[in-house]
PDB file of N, CA and C in Angstrom:
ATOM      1  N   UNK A   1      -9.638  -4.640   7.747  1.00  0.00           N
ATOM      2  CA  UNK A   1     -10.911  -4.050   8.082  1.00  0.00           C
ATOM      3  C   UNK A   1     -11.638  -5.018   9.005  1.00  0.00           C
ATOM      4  N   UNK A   2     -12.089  -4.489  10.119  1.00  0.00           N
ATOM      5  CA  UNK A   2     -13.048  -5.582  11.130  1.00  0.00           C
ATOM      6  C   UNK A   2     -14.600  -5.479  10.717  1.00  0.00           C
ATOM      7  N   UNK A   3     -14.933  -6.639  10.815  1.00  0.00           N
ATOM      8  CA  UNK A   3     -16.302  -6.827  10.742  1.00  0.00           C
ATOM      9  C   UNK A   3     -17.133  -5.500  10.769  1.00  0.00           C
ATOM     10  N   UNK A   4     -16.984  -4.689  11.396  1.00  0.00           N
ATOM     11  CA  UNK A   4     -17.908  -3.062  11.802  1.00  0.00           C
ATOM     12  C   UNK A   4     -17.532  -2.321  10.596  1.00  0.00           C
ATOM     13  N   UNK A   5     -16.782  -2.810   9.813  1.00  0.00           N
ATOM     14  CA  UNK A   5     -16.588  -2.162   8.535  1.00  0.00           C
ATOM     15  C   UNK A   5     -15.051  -0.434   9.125  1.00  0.00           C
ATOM     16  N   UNK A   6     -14.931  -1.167  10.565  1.00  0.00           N
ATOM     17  CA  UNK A   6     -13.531   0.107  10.825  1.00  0.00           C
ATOM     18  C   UNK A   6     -12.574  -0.961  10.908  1.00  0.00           C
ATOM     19  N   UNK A   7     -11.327   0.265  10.961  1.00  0.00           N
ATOM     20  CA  UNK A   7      -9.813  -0.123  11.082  1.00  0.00           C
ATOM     21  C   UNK A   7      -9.485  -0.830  11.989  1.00  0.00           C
ATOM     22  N   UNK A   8      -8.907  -2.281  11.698  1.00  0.00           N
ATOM     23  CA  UNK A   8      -9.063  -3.099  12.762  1.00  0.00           C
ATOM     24  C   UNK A   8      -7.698  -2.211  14.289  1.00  0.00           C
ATOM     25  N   UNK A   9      -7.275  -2.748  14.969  1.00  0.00           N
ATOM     26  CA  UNK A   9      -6.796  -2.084  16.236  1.00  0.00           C
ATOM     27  C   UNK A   9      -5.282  -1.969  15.907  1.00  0.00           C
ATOM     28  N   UNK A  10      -4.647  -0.565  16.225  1.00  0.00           N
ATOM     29  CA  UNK A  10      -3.252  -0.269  15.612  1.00  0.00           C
ATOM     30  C   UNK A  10      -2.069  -1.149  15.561  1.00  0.00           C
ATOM     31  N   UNK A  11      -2.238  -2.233  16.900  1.00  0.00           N
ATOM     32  CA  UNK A  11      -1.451  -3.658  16.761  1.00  0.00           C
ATOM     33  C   UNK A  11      -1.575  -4.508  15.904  1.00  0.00           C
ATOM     34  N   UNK A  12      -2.559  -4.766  15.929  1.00  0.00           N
ATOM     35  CA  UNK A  12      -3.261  -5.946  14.980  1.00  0.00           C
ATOM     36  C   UNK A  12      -2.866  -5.662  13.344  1.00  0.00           C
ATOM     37  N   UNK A  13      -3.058  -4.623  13.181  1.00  0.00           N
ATOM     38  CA  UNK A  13      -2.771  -3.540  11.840  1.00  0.00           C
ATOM     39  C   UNK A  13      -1.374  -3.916  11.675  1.00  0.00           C
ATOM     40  N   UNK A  14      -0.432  -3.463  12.655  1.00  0.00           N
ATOM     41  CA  UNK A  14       1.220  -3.449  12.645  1.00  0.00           C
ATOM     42  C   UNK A  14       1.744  -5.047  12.368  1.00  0.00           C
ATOM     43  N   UNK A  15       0.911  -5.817  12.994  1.00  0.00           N
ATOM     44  CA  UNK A  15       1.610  -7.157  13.283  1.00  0.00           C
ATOM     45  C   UNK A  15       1.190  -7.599  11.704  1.00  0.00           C
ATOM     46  N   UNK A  16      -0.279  -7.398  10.948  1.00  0.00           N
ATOM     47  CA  UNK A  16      -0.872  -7.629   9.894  1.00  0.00           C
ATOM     48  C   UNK A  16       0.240  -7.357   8.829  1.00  0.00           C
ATOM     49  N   UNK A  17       0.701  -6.027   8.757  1.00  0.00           N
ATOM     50  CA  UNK A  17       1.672  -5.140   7.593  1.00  0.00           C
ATOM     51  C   UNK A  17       2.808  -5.871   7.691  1.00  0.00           C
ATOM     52  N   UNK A  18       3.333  -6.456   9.504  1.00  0.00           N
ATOM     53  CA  UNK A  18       4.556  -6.769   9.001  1.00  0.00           C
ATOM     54  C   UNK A  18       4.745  -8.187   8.773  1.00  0.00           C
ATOM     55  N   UNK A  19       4.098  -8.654   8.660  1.00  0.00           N
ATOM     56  CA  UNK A  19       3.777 -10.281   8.350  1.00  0.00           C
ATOM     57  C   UNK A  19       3.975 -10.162   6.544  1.00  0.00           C
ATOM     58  N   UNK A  20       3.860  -9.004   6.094  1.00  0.00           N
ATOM     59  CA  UNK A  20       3.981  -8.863   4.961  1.00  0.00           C
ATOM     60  C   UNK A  20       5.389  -7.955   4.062  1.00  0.00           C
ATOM     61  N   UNK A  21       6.091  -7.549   5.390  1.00  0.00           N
ATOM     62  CA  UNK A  21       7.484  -6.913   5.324  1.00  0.00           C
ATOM     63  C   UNK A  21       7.161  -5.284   4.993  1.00  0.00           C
ATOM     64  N   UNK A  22       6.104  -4.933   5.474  1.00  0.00           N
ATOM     65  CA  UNK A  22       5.697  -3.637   6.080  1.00  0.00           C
ATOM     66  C   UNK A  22       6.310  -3.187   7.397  1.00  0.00           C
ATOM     67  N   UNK A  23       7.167  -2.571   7.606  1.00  0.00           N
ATOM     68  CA  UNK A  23       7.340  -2.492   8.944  1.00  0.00           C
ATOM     69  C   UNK A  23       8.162  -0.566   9.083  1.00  0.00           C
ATOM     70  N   UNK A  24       8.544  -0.126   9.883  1.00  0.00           N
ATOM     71  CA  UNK A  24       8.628   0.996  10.402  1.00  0.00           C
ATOM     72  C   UNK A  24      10.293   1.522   9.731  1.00  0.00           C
ATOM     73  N   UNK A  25      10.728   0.192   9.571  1.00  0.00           N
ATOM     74  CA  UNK A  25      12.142   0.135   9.073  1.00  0.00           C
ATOM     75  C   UNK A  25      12.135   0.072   7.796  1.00  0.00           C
ATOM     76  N   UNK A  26      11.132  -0.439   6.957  1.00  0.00           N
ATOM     77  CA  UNK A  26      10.763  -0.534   5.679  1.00  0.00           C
ATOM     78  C   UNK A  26      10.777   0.623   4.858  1.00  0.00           C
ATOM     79  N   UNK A  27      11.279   0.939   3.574  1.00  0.00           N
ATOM     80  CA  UNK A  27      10.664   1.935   3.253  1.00  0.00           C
ATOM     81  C   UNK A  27       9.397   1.592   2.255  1.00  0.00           C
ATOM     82  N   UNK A  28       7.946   1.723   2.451  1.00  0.00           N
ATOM     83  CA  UNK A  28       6.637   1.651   1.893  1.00  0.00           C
ATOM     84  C   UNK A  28       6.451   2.506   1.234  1.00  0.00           C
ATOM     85  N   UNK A  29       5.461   1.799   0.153  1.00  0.00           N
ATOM     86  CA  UNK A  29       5.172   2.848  -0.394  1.00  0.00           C
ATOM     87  C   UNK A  29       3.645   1.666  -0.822  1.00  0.00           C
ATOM     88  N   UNK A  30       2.778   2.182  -1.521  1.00  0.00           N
ATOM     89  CA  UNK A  30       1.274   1.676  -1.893  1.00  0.00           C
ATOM     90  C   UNK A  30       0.813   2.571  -3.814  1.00  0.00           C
ATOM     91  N   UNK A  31       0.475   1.696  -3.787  1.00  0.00           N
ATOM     92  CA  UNK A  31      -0.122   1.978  -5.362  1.00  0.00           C
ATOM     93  C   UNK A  31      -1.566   0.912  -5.875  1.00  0.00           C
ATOM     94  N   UNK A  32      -1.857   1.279  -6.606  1.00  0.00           N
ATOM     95  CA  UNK A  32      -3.347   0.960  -7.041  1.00  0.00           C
ATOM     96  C   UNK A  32      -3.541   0.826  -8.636  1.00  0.00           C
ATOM     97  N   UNK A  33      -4.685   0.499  -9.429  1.00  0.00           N
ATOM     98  CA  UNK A  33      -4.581   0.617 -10.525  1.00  0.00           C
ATOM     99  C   UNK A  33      -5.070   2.206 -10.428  1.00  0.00           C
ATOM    100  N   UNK A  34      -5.757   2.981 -10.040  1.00  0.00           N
ATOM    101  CA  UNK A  34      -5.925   4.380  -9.823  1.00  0.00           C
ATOM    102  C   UNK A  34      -5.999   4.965  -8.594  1.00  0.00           C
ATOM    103  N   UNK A  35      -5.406   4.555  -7.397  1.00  0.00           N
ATOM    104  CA  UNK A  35      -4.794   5.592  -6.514  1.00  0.00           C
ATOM    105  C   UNK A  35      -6.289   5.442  -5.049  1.00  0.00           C
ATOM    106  N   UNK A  36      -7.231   5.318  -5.434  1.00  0.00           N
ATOM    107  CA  UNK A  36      -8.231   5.320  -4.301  1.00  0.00           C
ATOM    108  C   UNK A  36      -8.117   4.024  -3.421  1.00  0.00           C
ATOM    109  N   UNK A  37      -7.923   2.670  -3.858  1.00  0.00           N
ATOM    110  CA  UNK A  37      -7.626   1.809  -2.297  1.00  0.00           C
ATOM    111  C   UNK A  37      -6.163   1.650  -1.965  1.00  0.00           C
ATOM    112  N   UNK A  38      -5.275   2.392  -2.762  1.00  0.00           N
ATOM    113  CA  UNK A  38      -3.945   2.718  -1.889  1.00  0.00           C
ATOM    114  C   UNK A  38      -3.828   3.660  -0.889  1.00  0.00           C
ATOM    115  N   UNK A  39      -5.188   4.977  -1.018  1.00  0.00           N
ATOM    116  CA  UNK A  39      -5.011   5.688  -0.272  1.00  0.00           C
ATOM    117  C   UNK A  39      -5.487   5.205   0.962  1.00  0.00           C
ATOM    118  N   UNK A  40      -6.396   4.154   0.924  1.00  0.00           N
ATOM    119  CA  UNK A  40      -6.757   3.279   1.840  1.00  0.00           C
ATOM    120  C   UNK A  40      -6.222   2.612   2.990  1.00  0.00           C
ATOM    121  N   UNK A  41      -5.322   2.384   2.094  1.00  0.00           N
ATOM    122  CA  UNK A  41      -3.755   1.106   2.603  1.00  0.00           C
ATOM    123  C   UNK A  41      -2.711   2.153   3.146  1.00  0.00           C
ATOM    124  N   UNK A  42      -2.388   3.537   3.183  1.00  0.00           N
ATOM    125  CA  UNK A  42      -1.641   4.318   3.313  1.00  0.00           C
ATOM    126  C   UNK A  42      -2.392   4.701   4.664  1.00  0.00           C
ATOM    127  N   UNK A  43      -3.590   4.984   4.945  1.00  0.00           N
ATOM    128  CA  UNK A  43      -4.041   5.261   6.073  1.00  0.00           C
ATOM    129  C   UNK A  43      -3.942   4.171   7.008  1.00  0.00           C
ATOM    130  N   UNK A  44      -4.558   2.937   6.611  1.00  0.00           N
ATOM    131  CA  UNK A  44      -4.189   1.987   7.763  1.00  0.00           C
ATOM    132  C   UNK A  44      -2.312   1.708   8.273  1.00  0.00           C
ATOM    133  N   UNK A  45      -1.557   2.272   7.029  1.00  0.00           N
ATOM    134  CA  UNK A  45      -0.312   2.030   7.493  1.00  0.00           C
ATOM    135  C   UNK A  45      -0.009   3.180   8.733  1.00  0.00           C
ATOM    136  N   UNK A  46      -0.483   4.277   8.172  1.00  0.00           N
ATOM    137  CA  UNK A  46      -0.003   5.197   9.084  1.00  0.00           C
ATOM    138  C   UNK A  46      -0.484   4.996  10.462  1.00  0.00           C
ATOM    139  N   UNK A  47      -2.039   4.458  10.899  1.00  0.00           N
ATOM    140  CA  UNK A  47      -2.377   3.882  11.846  1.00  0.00           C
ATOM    141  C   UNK A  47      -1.627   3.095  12.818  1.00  0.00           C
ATOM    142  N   UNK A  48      -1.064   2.148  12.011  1.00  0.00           N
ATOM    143  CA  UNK A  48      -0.266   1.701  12.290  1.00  0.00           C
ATOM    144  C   UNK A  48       1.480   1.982  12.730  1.00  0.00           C
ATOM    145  N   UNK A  49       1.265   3.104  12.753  1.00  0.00           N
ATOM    146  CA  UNK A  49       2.389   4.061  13.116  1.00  0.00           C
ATOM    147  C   UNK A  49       3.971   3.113  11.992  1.00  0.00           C
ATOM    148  N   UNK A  50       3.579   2.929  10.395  1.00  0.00           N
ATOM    149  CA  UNK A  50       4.450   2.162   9.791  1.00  0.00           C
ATOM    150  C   UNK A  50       4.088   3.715   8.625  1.00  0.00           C
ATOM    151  N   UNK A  51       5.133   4.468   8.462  1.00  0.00           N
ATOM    152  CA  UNK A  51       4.912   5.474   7.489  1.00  0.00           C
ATOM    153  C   UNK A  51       5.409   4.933   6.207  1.00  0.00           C
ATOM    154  N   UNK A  52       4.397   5.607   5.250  1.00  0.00           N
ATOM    155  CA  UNK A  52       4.496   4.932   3.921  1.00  0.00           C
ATOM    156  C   UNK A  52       3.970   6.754   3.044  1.00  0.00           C
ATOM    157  N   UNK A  53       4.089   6.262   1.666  1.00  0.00           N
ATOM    158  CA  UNK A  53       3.827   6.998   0.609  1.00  0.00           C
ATOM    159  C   UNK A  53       3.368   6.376  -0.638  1.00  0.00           C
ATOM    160  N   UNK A  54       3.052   7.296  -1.084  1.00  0.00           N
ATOM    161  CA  UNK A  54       1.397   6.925  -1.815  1.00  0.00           C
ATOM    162  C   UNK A  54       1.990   7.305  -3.604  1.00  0.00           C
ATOM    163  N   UNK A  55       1.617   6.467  -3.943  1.00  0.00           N
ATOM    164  CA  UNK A  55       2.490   6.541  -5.448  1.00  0.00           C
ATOM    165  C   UNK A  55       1.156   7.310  -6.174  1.00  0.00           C
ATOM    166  N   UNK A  56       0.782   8.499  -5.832  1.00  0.00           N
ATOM    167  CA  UNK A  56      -0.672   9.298  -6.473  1.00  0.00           C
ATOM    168  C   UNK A  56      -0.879   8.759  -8.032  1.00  0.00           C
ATOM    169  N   UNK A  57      -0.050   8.441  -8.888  1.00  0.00           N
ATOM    170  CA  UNK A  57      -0.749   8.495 -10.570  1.00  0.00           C
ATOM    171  C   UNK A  57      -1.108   7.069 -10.499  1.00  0.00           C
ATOM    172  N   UNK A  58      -0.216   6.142  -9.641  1.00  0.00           N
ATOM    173  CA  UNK A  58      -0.863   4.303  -9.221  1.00  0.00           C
ATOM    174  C   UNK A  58      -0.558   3.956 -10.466  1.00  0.00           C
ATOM    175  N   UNK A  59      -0.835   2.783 -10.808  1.00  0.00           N
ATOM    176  CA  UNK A  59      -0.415   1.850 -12.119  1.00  0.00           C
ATOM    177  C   UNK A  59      -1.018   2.328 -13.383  1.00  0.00           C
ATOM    178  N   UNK A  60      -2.028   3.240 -13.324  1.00  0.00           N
ATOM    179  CA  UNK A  60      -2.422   3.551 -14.615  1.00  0.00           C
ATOM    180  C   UNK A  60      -1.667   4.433 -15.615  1.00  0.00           C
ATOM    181  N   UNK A  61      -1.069   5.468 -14.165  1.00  0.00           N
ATOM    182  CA  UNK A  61       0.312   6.742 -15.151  1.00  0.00           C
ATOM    183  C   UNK A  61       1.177   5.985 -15.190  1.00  0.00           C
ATOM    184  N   UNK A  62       1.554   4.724 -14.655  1.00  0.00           N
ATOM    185  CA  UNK A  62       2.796   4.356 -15.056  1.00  0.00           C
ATOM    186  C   UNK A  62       2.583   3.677 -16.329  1.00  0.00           C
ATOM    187  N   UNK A  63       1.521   2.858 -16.511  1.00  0.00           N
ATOM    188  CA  UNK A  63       2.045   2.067 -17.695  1.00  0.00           C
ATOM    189  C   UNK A  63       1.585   3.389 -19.313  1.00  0.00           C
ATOM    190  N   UNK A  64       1.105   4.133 -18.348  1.00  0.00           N
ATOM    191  CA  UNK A  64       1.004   5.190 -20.096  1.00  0.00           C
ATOM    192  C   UNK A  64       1.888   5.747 -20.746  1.00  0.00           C
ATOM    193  N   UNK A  65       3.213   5.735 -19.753  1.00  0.00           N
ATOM    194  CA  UNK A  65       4.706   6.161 -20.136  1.00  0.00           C
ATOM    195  C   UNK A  65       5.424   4.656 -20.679  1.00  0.00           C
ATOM    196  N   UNK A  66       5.733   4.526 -21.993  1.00  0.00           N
ATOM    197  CA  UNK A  66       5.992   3.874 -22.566  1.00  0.00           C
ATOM    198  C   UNK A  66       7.385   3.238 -22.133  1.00  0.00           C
ATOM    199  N   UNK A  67       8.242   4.678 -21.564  1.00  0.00           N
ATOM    200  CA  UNK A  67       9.484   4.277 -21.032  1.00  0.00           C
ATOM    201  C   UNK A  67      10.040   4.121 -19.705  1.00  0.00           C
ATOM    202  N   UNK A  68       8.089   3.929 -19.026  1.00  0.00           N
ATOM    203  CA  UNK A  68       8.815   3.014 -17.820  1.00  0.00           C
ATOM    204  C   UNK A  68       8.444   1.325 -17.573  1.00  0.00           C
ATOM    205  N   UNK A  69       9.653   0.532 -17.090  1.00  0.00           N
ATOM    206  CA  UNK A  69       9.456  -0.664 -17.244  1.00  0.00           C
ATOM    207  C   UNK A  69       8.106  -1.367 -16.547  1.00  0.00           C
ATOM    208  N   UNK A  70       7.921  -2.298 -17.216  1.00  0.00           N
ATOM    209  CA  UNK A  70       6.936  -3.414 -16.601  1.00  0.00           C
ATOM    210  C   UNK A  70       7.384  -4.810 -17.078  1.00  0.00           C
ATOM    211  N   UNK A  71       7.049  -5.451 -15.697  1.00  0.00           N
ATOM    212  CA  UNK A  71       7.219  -7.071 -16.410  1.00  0.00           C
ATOM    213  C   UNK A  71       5.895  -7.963 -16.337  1.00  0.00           C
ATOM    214  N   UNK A  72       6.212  -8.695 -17.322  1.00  0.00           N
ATOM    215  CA  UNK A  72       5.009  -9.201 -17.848  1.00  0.00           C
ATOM    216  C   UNK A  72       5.041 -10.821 -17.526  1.00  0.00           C
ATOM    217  N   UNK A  73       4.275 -11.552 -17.442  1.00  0.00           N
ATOM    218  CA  UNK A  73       4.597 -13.255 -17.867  1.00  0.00           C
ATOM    219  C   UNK A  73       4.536 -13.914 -16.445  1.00  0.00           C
ATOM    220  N   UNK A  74       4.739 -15.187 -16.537  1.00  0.00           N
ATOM    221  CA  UNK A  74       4.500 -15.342 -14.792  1.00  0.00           C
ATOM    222  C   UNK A  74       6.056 -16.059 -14.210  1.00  0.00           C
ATOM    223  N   UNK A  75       6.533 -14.975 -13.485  1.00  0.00           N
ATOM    224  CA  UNK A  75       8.163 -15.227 -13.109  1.00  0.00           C
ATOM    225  C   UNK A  75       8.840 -13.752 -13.092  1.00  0.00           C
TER     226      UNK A  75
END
């Protein structure tokens, strides 16, 4: 986000994502503890002409299903 509170410029964005192994070749995806600043992160990706998908239930439906994994601890 730039200072003006908009999307900083679609390069800047691209070079940003892939500094982080976001990239066009990647397959992305974004999640949240409830889904509203992934949808965030899903728009600046697409900006970024780096297509991604949006995990809609985010970390909260996952951990309510007992039988899907999580790891815990630091490692």
């Amino acid at each position: 986000m730039g200072v003006d509170g908009r999307f900083l410029p679609p390069g800047l964005l691209r070079e940003r994502f892939g500094q982080l192994g976001a990239t066009d070749a990647a397959d992305v995806g974004a999640y949240c503890g409830s889904g509203v600043t992934a949808a965030h992160e899903i728009l600046a990706l697409n900006l970024a002409g780096i297509p991604a998908a949006l995990y809609v239930g985010s970390w909260s439906n996952w951990v309510a299903d007992p039988a899907n994994p999580v790891a815990t601890g630091t490692g």
